[in-house]
Protein backbone atom coordinates (compact mmCIF):
# COMPACT_ATOMS: atom_id res chain seq x y z
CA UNK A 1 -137.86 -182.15 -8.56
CA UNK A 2 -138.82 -185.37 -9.64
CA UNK A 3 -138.90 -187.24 -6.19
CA UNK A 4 -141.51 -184.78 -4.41
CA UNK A 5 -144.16 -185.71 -2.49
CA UNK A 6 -147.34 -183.90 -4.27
CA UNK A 7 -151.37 -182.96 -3.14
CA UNK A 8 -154.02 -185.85 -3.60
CA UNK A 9 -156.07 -182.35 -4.58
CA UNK A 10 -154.18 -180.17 -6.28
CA UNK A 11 -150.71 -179.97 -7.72
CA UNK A 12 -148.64 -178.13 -4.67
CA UNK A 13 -145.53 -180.68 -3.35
CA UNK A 14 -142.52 -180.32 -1.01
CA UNK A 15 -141.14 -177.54 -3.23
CA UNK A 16 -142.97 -175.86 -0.57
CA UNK A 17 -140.99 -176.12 3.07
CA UNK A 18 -143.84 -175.39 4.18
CA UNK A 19 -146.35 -177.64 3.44
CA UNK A 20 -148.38 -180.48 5.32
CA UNK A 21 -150.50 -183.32 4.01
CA UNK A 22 -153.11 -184.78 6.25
CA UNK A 23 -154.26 -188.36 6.18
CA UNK A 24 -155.66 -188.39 3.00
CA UNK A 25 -153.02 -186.74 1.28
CA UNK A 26 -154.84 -183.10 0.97
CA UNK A 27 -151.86 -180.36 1.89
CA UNK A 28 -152.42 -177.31 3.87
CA UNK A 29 -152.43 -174.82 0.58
CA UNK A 30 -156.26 -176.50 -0.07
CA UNK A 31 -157.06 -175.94 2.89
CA UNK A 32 -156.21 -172.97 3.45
CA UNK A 33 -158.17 -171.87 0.44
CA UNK A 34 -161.20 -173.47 1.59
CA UNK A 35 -161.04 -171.40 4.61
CA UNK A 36 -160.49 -168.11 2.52
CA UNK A 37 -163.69 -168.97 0.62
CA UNK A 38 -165.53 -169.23 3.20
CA UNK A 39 -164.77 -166.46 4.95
CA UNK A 40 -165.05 -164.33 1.68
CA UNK A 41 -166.89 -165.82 -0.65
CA UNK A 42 -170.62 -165.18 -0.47
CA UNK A 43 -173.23 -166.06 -2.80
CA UNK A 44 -174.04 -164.11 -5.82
CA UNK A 45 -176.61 -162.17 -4.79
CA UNK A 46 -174.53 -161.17 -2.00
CA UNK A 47 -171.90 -160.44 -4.28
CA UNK A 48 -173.75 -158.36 -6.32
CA UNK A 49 -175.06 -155.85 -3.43
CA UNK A 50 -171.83 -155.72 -2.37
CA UNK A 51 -170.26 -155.03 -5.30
CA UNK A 52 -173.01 -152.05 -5.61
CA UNK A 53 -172.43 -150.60 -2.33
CA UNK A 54 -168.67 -150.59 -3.27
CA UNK A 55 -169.40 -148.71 -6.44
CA UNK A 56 -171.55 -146.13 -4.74
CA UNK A 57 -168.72 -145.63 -2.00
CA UNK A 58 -165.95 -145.34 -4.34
CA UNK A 59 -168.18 -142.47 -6.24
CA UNK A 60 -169.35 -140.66 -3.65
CA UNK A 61 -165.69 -140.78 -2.32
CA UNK A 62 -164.69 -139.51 -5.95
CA UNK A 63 -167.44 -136.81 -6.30
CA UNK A 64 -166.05 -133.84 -7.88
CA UNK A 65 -162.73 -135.18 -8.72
CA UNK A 66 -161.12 -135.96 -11.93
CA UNK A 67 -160.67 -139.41 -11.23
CA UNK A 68 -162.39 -141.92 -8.46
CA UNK A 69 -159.87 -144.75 -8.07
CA UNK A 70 -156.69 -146.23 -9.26
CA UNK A 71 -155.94 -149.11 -11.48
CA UNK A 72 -152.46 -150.40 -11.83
CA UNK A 73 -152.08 -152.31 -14.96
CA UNK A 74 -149.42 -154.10 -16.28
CA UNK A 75 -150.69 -155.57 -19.66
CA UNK A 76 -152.04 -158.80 -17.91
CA UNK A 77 -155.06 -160.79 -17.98
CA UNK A 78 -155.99 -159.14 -14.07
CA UNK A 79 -154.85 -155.80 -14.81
CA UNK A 80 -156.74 -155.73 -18.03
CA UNK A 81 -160.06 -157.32 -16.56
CA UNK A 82 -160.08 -154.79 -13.49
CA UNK A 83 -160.04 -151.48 -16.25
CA UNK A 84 -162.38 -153.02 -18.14
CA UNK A 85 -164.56 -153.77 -15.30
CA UNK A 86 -164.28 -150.65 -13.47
CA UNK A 87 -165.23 -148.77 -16.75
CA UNK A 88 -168.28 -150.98 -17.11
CA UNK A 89 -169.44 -149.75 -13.83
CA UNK A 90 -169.13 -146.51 -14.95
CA UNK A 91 -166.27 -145.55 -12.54
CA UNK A 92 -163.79 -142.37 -13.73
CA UNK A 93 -159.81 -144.61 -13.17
CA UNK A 94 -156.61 -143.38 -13.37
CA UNK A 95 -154.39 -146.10 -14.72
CA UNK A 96 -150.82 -146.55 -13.25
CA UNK A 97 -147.67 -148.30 -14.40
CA UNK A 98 -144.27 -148.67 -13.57
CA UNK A 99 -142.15 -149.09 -15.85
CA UNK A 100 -139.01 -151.09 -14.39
CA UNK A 101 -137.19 -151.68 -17.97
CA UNK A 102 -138.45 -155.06 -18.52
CA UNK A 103 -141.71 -154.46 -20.33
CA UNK A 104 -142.15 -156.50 -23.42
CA UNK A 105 -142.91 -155.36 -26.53
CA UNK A 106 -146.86 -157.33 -25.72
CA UNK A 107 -147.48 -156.09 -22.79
CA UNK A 108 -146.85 -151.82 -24.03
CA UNK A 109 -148.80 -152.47 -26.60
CA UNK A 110 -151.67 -154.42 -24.68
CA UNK A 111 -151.74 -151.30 -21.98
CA UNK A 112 -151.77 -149.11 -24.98
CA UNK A 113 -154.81 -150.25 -26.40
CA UNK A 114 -157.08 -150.99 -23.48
CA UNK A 115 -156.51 -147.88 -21.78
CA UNK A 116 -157.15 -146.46 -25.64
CA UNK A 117 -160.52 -148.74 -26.38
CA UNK A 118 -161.55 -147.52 -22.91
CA UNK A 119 -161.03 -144.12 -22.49
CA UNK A 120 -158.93 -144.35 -19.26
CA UNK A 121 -156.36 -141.78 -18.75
CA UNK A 122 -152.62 -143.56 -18.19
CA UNK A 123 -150.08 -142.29 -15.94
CA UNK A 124 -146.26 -144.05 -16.48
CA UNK A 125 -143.63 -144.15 -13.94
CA UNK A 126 -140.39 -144.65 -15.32
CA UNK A 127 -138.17 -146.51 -12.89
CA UNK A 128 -133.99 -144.85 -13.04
CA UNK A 129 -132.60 -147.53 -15.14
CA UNK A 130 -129.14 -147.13 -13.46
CA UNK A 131 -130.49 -147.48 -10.04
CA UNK A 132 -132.80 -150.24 -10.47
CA UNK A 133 -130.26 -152.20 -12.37
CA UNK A 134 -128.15 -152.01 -9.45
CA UNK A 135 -130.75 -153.22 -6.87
CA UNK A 136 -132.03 -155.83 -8.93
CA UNK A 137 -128.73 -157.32 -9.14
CA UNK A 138 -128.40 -156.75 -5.15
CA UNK A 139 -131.23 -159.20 -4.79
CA UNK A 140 -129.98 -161.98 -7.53
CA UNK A 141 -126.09 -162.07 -6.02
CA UNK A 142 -128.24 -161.80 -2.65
CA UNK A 143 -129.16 -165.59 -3.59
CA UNK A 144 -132.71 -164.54 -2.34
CA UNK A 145 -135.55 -166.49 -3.73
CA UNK A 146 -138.03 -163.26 -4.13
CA UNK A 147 -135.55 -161.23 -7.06
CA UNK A 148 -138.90 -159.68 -7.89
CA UNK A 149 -139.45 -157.82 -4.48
CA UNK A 150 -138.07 -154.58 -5.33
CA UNK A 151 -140.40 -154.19 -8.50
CA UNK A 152 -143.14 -155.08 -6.08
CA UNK A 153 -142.64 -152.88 -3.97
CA UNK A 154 -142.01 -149.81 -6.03
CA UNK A 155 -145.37 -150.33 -7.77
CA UNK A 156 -147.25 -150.21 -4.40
CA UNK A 157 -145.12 -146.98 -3.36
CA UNK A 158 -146.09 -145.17 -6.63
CA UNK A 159 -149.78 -146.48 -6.17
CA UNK A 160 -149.56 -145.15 -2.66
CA UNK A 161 -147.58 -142.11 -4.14
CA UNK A 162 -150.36 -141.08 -6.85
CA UNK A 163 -153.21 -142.25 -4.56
CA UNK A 164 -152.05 -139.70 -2.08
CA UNK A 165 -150.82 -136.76 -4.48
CA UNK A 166 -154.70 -136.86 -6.36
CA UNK A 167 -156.46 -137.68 -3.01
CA UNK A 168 -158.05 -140.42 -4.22
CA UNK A 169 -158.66 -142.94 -1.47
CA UNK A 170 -159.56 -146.08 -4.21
CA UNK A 171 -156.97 -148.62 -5.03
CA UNK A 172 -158.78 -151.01 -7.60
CA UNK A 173 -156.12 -154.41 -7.15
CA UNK A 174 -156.16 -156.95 -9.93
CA UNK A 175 -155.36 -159.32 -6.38
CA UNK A 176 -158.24 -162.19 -6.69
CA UNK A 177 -158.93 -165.32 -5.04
CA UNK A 178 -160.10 -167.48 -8.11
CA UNK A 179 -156.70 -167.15 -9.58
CA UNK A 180 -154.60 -166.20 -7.04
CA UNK A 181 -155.74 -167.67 -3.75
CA UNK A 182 -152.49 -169.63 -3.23
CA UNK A 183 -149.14 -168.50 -2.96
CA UNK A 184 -146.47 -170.40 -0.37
CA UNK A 185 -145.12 -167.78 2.47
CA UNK A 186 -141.52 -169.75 1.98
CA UNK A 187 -141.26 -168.73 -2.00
CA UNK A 188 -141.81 -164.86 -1.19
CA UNK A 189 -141.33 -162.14 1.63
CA UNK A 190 -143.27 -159.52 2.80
CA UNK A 191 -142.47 -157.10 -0.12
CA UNK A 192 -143.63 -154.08 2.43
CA UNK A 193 -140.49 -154.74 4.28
CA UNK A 194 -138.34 -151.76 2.99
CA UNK A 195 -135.52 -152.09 6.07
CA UNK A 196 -134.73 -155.89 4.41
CA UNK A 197 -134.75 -154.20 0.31
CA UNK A 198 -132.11 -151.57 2.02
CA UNK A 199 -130.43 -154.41 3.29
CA UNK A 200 -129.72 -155.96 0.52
CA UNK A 201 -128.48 -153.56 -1.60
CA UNK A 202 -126.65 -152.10 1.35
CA UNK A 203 -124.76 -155.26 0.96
CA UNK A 204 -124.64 -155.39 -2.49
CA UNK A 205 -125.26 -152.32 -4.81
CA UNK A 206 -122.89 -149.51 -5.63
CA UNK A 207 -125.62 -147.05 -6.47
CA UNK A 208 -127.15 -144.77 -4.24
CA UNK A 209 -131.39 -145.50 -4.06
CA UNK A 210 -131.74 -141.26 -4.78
CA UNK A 211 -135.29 -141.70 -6.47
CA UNK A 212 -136.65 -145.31 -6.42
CA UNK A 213 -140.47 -145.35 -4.73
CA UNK A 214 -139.98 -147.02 -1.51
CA UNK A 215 -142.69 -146.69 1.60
CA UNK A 216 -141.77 -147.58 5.37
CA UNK A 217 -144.13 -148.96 8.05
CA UNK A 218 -144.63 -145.23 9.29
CA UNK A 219 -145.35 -144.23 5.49
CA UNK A 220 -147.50 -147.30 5.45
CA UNK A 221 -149.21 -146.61 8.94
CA UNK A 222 -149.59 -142.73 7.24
CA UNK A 223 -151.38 -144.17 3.88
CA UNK A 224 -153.79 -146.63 5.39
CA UNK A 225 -154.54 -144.86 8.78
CA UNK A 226 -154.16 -141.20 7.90
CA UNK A 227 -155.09 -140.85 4.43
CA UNK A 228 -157.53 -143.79 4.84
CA UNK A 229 -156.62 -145.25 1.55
CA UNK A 230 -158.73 -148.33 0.86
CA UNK A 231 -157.56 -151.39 -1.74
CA UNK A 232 -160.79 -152.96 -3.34
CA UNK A 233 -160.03 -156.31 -4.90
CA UNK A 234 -162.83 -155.88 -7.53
CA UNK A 235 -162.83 -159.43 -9.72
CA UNK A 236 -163.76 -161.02 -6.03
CA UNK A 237 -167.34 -159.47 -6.57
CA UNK A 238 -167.84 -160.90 -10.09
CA UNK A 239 -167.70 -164.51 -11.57
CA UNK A 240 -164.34 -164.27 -12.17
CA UNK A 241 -163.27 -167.15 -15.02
CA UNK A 242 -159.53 -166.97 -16.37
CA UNK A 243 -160.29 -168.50 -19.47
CA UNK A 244 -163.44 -166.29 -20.19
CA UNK A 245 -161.63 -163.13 -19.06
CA UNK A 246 -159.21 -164.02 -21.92
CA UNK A 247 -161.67 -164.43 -24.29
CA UNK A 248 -163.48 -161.18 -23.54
CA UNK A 249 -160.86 -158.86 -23.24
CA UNK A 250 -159.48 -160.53 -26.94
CA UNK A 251 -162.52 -159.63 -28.29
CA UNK A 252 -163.68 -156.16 -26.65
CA UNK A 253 -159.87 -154.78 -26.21
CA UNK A 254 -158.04 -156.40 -28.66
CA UNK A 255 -155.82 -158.01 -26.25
CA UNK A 256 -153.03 -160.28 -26.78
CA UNK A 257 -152.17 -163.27 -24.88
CA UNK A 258 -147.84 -163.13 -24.27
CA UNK A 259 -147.54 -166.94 -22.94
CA UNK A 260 -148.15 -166.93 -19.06
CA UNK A 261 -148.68 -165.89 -16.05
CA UNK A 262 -146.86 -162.55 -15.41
CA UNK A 263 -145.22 -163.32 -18.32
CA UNK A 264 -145.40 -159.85 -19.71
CA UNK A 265 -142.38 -158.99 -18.38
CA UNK A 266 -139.23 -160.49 -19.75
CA UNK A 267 -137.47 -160.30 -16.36
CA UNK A 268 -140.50 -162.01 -14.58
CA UNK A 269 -140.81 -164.38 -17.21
CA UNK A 270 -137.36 -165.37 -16.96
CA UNK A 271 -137.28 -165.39 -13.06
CA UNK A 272 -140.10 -167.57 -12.96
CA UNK A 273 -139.23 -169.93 -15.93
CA UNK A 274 -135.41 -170.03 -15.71
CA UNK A 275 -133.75 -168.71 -12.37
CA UNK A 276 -136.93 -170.31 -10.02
CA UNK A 277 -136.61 -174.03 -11.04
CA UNK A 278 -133.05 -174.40 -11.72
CA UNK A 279 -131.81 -171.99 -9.34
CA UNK A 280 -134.59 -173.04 -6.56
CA UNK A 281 -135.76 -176.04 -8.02
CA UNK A 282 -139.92 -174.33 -7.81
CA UNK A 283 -141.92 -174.10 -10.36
CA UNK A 284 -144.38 -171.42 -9.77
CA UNK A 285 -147.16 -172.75 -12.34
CA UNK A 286 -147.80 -175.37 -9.04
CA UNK A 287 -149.15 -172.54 -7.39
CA UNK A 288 -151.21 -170.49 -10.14
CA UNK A 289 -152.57 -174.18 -11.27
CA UNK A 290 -153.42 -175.36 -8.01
CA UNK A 291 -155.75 -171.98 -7.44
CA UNK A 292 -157.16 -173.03 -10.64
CA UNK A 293 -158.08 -176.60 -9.54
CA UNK A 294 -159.51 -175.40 -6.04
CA UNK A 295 -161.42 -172.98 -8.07
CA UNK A 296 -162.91 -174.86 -9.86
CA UNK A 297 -161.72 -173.93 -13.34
CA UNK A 298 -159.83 -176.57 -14.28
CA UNK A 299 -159.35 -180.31 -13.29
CA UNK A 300 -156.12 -181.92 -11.82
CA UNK A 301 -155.45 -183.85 -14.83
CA UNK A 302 -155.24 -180.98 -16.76
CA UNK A 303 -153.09 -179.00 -14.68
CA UNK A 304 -150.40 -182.25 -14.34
CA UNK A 305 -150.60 -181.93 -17.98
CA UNK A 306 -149.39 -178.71 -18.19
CA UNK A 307 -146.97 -178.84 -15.81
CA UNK A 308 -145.16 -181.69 -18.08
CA UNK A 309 -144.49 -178.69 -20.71
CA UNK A 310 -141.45 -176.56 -19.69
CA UNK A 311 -142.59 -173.15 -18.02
CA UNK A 312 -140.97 -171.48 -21.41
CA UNK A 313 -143.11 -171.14 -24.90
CA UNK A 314 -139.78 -172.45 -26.64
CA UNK A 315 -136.10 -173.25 -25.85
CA UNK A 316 -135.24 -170.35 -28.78
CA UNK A 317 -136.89 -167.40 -26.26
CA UNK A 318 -135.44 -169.09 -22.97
CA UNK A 319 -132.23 -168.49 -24.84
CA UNK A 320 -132.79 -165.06 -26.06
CA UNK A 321 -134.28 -163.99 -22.92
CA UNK A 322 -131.07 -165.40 -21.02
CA UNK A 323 -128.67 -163.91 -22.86
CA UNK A 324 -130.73 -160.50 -23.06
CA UNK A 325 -130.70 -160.37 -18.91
CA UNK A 326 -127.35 -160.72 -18.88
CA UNK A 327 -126.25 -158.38 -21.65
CA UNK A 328 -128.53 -155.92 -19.44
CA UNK A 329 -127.24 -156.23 -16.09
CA UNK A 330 -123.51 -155.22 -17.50
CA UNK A 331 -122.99 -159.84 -16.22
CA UNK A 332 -120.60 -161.42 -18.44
CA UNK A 333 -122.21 -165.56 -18.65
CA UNK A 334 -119.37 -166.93 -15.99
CA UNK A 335 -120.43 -164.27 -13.34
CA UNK A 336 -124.31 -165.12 -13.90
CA UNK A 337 -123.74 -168.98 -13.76
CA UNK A 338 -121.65 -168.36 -10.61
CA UNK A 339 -124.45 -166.70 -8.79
CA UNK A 340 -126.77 -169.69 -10.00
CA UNK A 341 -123.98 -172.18 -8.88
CA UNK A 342 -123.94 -170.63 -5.00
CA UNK A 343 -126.44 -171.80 -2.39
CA UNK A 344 -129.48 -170.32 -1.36
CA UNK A 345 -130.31 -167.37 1.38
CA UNK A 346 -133.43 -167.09 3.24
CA UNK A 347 -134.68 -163.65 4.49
CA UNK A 348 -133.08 -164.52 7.96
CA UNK A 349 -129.45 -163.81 6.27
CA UNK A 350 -130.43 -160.25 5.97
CA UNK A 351 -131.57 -157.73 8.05
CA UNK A 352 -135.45 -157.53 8.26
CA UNK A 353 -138.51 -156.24 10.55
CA UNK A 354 -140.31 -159.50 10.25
CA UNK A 355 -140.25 -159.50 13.92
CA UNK A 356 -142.88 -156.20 13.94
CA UNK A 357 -144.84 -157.71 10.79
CA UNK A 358 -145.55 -160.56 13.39
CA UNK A 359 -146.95 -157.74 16.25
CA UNK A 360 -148.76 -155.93 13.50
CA UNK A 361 -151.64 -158.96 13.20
CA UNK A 362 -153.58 -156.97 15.36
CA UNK A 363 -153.52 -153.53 13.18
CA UNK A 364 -154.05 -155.56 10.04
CA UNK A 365 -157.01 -157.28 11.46
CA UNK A 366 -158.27 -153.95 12.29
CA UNK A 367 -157.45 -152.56 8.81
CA UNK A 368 -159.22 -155.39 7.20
CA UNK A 369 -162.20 -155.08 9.19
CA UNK A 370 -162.63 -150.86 8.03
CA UNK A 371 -161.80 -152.40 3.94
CA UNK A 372 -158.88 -150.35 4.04
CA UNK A 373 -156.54 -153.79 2.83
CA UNK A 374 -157.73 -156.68 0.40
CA UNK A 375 -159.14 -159.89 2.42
CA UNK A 376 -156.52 -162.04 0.46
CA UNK A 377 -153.46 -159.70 1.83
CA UNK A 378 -155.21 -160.11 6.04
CA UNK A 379 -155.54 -163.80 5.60
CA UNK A 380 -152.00 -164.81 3.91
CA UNK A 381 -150.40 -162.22 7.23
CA UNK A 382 -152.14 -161.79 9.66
CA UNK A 383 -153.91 -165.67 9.94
């Protein structure tokens, strides 16, 4: 990792196949963000009228029902931010989580208490143990990059699910541009694509999938054309700071910081500091630091800094957390080092409907133009 060729601008490199550096050294990921912003990003007075006429949609949409939108929450910083946000605006949410068996101890309590301190109903899905065990590891002997697909894909089917079930027709996403703007196509997959998840553990698993929340394109097509269920990507329409998000919801929720990004989860936290690097040689903090430096929140220096600190709080949790992902996958340590020993699959090895996400540019320019899909999700697939 050492020997890669890194942005003049930010801190992306050739981890990413993907990206290009023009003459002054500026990669494509900067770019690409500069185009999102201005394309999105309005000033603040826009932002603020249309962050009203979003409010006044979502509660006329709502009028006489228990609830007026969704939140999913997961214990993060986002998550967290959105409830508290929505509440302030004096919208009625439903909070939603999936539980997929990896939640740490920080992150159940965190939920806990914001959804206690502000009075927002919580509704838990409790993922079959047995059968997501056995398509999670489907996707790590799979030697796919994107082992967190199936959990992200299950939480939008039970948001979809709930959505649908209350007819509420408000998904509130924690997805934001000031801290999320960049993500690589080549280190994920389109985690709507259900026929290459089936794959997979067709390949793999021994279970059958008899309950896990799944969606297809026609259940998809259904949700966002039929129901006419909208996402609204909220923090976009406030001055949206990661460090003073922290220090708010620490001081108005009681919130506890658990050590990094989407590091609330043990399985995501060791997936992104364990299996990614050594296994993929990425490390993912490139990508959340680089959002931070294009938007404006912190300075290249100090993101190089920080990327000279392992992605792990200490080698003693590393540890723990390795052995505890083995112990619960039912892997003995020769069987997991094997897998990390074996080279890498793309999504090409599998089968897949890429080929219709392609032809559906034209139905997800359409959906983004009604609101009915967050701006961030039409530029990153259908641009």
């Amino acid at each position: 990792m050492g020997n890669q060729k890194i942005c003049t601008r930010c801190v992306m490199d050739t981890s990413d196949s993907d990206i290009q550096f023009d003459e002054k050294g500026t990669c494509n990921q900067c770019r690409r963000y500069e185009e999102l912003m201005r394309n999105i990003v309005c000033s603040d007075e826009e932002k603020h009228q249309k962050l009203k006429s979003l409010v006044n949609k979502i509660k006329e949409k709502g009028k006489n029902k228990e609830y007026d939108c969704i939140i999913g929450v997961s214990g993060g910083v986002d998550s967290t931010m959105v409830a508290y946000t929505v509440k302030k605006l004096g919208l009625r949410p439903l909070a939603v989580h999936v539980d997929n068996g990896w939640n740490s101890e920080l992150s159940v309590k965190n939920i806990e208490q914001t959804c206690k301190v502000l009075d927002i109903d919580l509704y838990t899905r409790v993922l079959d143990w047995e059968e997501f065990k056995d398509l999670q590891l489907s996707f790590l002997k799979s030697l796919f990059i994107n082992v967190e697909m199936p959990t992200d894909h299950a939480i939008m089917a039970v948001l979809f699910q709930i959505a649908d079930e209350k007819k509420i027709q408000y998904i509130i996403s924690g997805s934001n541009l000031a801290t999320e703007g960049i993500l690589p196509n080549s280190w994920v997959y389109d985690i709507k694509d259900w026929r290459f998840i089936e794959g997979i553990h067709r390949k793999f698993g021994k279970l059958k999938l008899k309950t896990f929340p799944h969606y297809s394109l026609i259940d998809l097509f259904y949700y966002l054309f039929i129901k006419r269920i909208k996402f609204a990507t909220i923090l976009d329409y406030i001055e949206y700071n990661k460090k003073d998000a922290v220090k708010l919801i620490e001081k108005e929720l009681g919130w506890k910081y658990y050590g990094g990004k989407h590091y609330e989860s043990i399985y995501t936290r060791f997936y992104q500091g364990y299996i990614l690097p050594r296994k993929f040689k990425i490390d993912k903090r490139r990508a959340h630091l680089s959002t931070l430096i294009c938007s404006g929140q912190i300075t290249r220096e100090e993101a190089l800094e920080e990327l000279k600190k392992d992605p792990y709080p200490s080698k003693e949790m590393m540890q723990e957390d390795k052995e505890y992902v083995i112990k619960k996958f039912g892997l003995t340590g020769e069987e997991f080092e094997k897998i990390m020993s074996q080279p890498i699959k793309t999504f090409k090895s599998y089968p897949n409907n890429s080929f219709l996400f392609c032809k559906l540019r034209l139905p997800l320019k359409i959906a983004y133009k009604f609101h009915l899909i967050p701006p961030i999700v039409y530029f990153r697939y259908a641009v």
